[in-house]
Protein backbone atom coordinates (compact mmCIF):
# COMPACT_ATOMS: atom_id res chain seq x y z
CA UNK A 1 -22.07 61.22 32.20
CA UNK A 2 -22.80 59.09 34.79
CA UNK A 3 -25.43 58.08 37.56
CA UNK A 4 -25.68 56.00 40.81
CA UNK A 5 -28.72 53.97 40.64
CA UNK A 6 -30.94 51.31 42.31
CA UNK A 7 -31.84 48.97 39.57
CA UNK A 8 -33.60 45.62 39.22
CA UNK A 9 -31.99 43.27 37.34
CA UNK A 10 -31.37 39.77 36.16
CA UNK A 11 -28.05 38.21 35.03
CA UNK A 12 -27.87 37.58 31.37
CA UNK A 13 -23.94 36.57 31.65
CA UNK A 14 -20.72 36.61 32.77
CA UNK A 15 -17.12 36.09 31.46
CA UNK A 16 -13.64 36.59 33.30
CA UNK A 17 -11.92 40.10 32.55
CA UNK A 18 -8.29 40.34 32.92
CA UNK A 19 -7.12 38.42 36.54
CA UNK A 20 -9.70 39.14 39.71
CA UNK A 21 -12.76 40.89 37.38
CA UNK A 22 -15.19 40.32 35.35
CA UNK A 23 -17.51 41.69 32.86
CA UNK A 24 -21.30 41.12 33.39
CA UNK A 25 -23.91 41.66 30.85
CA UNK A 26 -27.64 42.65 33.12
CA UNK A 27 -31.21 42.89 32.05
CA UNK A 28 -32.06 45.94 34.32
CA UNK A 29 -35.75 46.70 34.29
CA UNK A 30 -35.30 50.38 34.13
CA UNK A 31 -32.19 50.85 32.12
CA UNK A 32 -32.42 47.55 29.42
CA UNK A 33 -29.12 45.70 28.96
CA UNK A 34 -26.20 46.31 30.04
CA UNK A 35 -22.43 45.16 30.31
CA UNK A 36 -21.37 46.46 33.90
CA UNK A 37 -17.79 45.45 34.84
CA UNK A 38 -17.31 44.38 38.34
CA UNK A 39 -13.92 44.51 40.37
CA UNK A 40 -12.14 41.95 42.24
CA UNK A 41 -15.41 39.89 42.18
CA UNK A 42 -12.81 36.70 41.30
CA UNK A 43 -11.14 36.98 44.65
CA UNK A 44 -12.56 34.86 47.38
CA UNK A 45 -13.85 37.52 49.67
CA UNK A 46 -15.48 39.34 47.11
CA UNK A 47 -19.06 40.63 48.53
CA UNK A 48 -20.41 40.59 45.50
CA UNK A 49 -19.15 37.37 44.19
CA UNK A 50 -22.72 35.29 44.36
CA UNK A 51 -24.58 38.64 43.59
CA UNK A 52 -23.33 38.19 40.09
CA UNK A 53 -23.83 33.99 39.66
CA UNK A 54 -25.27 32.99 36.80
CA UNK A 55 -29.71 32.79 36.87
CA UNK A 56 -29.67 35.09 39.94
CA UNK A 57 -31.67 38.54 40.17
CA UNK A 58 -31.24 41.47 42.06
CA UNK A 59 -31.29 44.80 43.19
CA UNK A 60 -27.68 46.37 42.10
CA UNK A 61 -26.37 49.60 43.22
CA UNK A 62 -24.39 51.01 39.53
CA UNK A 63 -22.85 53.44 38.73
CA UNK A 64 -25.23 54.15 34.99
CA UNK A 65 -23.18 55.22 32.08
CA UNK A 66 -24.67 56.65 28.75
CA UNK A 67 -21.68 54.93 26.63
CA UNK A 68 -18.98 52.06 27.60
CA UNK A 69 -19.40 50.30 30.45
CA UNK A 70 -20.99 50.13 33.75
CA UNK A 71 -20.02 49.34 37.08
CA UNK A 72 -21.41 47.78 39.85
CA UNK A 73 -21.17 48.86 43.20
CA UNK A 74 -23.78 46.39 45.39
CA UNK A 75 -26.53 44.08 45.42
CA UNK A 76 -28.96 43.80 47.75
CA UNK A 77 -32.19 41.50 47.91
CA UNK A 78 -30.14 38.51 46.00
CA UNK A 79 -32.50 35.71 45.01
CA UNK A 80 -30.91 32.38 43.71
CA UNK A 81 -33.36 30.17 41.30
CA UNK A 82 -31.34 27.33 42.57
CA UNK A 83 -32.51 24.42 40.73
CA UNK A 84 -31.48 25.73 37.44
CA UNK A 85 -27.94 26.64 38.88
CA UNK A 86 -27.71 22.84 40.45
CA UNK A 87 -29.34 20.59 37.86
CA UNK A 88 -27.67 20.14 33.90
CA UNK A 89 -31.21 20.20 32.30
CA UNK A 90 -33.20 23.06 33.79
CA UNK A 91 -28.97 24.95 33.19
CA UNK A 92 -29.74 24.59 29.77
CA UNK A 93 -33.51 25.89 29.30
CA UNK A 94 -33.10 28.72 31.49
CA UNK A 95 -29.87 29.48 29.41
CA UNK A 96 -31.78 29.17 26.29
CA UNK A 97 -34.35 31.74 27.44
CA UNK A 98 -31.58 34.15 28.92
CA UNK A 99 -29.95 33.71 25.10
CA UNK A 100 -33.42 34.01 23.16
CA UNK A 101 -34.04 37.50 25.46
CA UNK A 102 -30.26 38.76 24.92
CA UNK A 103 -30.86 38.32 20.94
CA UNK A 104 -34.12 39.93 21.07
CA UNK A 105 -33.45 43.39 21.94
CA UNK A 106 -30.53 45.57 21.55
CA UNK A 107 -28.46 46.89 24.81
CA UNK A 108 -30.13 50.52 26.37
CA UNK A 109 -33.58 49.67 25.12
CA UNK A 110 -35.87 49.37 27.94
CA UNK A 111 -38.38 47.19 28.06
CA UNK A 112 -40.07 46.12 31.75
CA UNK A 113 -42.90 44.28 30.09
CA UNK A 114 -39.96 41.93 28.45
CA UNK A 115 -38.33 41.84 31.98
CA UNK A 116 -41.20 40.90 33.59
CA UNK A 117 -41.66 38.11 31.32
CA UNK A 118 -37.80 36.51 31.73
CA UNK A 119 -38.73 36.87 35.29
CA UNK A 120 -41.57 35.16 35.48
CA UNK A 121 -40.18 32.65 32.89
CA UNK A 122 -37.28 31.45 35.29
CA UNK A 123 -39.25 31.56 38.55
CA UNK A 124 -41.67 28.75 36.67
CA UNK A 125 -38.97 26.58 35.86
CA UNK A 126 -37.07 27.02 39.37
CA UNK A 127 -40.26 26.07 40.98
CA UNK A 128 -40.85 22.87 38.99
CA UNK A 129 -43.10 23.88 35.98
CA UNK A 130 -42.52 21.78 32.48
CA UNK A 131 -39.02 23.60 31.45
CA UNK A 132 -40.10 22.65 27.53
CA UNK A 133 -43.56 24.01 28.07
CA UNK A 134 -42.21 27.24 29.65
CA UNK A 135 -39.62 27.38 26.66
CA UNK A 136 -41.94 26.91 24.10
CA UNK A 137 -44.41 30.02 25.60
CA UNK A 138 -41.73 32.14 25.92
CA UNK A 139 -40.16 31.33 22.35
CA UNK A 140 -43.80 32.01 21.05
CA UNK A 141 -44.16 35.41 22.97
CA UNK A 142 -41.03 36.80 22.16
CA UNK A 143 -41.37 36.42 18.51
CA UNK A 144 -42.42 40.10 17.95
CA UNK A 145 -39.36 41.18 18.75
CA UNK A 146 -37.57 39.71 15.97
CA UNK A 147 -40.01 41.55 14.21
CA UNK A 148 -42.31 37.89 13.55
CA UNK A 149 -45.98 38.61 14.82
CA UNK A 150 -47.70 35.90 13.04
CA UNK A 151 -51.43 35.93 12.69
CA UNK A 152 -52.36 33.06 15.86
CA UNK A 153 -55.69 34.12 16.46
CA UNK A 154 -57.70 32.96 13.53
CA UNK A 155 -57.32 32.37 9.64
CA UNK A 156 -55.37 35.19 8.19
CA UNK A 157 -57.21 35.01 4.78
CA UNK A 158 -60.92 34.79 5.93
CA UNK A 159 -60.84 35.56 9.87
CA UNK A 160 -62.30 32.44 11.20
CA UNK A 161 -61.46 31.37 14.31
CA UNK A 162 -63.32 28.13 14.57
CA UNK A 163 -62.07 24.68 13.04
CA UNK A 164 -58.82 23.46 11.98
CA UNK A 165 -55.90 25.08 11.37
CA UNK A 166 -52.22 24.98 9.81
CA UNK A 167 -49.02 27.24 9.89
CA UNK A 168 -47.99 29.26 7.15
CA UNK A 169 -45.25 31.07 6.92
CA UNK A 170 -45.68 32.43 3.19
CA UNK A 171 -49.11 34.03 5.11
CA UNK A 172 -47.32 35.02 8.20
CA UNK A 173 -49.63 32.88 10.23
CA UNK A 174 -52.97 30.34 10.26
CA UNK A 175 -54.67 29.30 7.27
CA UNK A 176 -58.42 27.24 8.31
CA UNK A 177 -58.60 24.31 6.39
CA UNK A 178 -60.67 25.40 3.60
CA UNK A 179 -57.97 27.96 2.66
CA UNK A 180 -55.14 25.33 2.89
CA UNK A 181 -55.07 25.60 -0.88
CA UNK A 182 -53.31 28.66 -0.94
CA UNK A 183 -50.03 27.69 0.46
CA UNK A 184 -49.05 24.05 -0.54
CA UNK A 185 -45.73 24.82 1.59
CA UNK A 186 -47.93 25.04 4.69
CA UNK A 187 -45.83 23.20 7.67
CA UNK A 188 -48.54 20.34 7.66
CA UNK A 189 -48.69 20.57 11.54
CA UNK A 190 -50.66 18.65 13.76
CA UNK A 191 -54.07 20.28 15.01
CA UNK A 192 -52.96 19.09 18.78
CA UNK A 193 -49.36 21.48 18.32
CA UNK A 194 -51.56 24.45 16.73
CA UNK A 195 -54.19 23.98 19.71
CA UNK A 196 -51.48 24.55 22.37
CA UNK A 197 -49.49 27.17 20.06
CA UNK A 198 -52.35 29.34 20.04
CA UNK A 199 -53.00 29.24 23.51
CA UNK A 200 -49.56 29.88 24.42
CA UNK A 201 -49.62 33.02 22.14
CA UNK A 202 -52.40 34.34 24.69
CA UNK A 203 -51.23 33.35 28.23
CA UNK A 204 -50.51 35.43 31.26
CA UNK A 205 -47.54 34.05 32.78
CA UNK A 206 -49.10 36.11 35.72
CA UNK A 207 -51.93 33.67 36.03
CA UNK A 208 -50.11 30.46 34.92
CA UNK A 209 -51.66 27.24 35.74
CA UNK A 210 -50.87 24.14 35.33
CA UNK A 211 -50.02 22.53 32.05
CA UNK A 212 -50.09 19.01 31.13
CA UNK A 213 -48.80 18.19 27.32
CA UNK A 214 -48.01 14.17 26.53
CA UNK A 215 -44.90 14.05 25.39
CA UNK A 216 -45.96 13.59 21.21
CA UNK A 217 -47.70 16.36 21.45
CA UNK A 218 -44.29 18.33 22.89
CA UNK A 219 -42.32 16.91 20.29
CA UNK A 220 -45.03 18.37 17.47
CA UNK A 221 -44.36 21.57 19.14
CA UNK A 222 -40.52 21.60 18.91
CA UNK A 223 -40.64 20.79 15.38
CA UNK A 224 -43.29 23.64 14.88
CA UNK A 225 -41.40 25.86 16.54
CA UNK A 226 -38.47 24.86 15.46
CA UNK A 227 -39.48 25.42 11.33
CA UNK A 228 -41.06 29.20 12.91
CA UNK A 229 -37.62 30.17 13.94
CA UNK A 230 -35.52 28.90 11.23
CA UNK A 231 -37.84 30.22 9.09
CA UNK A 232 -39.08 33.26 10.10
CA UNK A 233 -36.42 34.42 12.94
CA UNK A 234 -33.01 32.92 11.69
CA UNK A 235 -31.25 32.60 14.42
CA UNK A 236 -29.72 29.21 16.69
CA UNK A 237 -28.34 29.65 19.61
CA UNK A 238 -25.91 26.97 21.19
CA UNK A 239 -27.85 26.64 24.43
CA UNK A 240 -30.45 25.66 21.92
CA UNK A 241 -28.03 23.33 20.19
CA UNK A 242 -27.14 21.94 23.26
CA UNK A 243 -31.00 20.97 23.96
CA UNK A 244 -31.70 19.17 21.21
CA UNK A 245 -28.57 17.10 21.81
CA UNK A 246 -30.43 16.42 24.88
CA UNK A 247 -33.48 15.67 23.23
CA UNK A 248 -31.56 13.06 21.07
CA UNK A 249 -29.60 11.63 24.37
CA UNK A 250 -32.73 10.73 25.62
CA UNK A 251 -34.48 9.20 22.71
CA UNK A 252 -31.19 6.93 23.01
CA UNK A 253 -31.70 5.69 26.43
CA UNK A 254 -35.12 5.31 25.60
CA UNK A 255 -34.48 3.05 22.82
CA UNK A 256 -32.33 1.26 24.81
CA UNK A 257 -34.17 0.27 28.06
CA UNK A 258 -37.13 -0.55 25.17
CA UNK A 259 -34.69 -2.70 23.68
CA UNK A 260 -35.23 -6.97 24.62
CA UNK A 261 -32.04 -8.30 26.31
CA UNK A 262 -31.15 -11.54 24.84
CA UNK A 263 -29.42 -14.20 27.49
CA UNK A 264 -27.17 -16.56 25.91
């Protein structure tokens, strides 16, 4: 069975299929993911050739199937986020998230609230917000659905929400610092990365602000975060591999324009 339908949705990714197609995979809000394959769209004159460009959202006419694959009839309202598509670094965080979301959830399940939340994700980073901050709340919001809801709020032994706090992942969650005793494998975070990992548990992308983290305190968090998902989630995605070679490219040219010259 099969419908036509208006959908909203958001490329996830696309790969060549046989000569002039390809094969599309689409977060629709009202249908989840799905793989949609889309005719001749390798030919030059293809009308829907930059509907289906990678970090671009839509709404597609498709033709809905219950089993196998899709197909994609039109687009309509086609919005770009251009600086991702132009610039390396952006590329690589906005892949990251489209990876993180793909892994999260399996294809037919629908989900707007997750939708919404890729959406507003890539419009912050297209429009010039932190891309590591915008990472970092997204890889913090997403966790439930790799079945990780850790306890962010207060201490999960006595409840307190007040003082200072470390990550446990024996406890699924925040010890205080008068319960540190019970998990000497605690990740010994700093209280600055479990400040901002708390908040970013609780914000509204909605009502997003801005953000200022120095640039320790960002590193604290992608080693938090980074222990949380090996942890915890298990996975590692190569757009994720790819950023912390970017991480370590930079901490190289960093080194080196702090490096003295000597002149012989």
């Amino acid at each position: 069975m099969s419908q036509l339908e208006e959908v909203e949705g958001i490329i996830l990714s696309v790969r060549n299929h046989r000569e002039n197609d390809r094969l599309v995979k689409i977060f629709t809000n009202r249908f989840g993911k799905r793989m949609f394959f889309v005719k001749g769209t390798r030919k030059p004159n293809s009308k829907l050739k930059a509907a289906i460009l990678p970090f671009t959202k839509a709404n597609y006419i498709a033709d809905i199937r219950d089993s196998g694959l899709c197909f994609l009839r039109d687009a309509k309202e086609v919005v770009h986020y251009s600086a991702m598509q132009k610039d390396i670094f952006l590329n690589a965080y906005a892949t990251y998230v489209l990876g993180l979301a793909d892994a999260a959830l399996e294809d037919a399940i629908v989900d707007s609230a997750l939708f919404h939340k890729i959406e507003m994700t890539l419009i912050d980073i297209d429009e010039g917000y932190d891309p590591e901050i915008m990472v970092n709340i997204f890889e913090v919001q997403i966790l439930p659905y790799f079945g990780v809801a850790p306890e962010l709020r207060g201490c999960v032994s006595c409840g307190t929400t007040e003082g200072t706090f470390d990550y446990s992942s024996s406890y699924g969650g925040l010890l205080c610092q008068k319960h540190w005793h019970l998990d000497e494998h605690r990740y010994h975070a700093s209280p600055r990365a479990i400040h901002f990992l708390r908040i970013f548990s609780r914000l509204n992308l909605d009502q997003l602000g801005e953000i200022k983290v120095k640039e320790e305190t960002k590193k604290e968090l992608r080693v938090l975060l980074d222990m949380i998902y090996e942890e915890s989630v298990g996975i590692k995605l190569k757009s994720k591999s790819f950023i912390d070679q970017m991480y370590t490219w930079g901490d190289m040219l960093l080194q080196r324009q702090e490096k003295p010259t000597d002149f012989q």
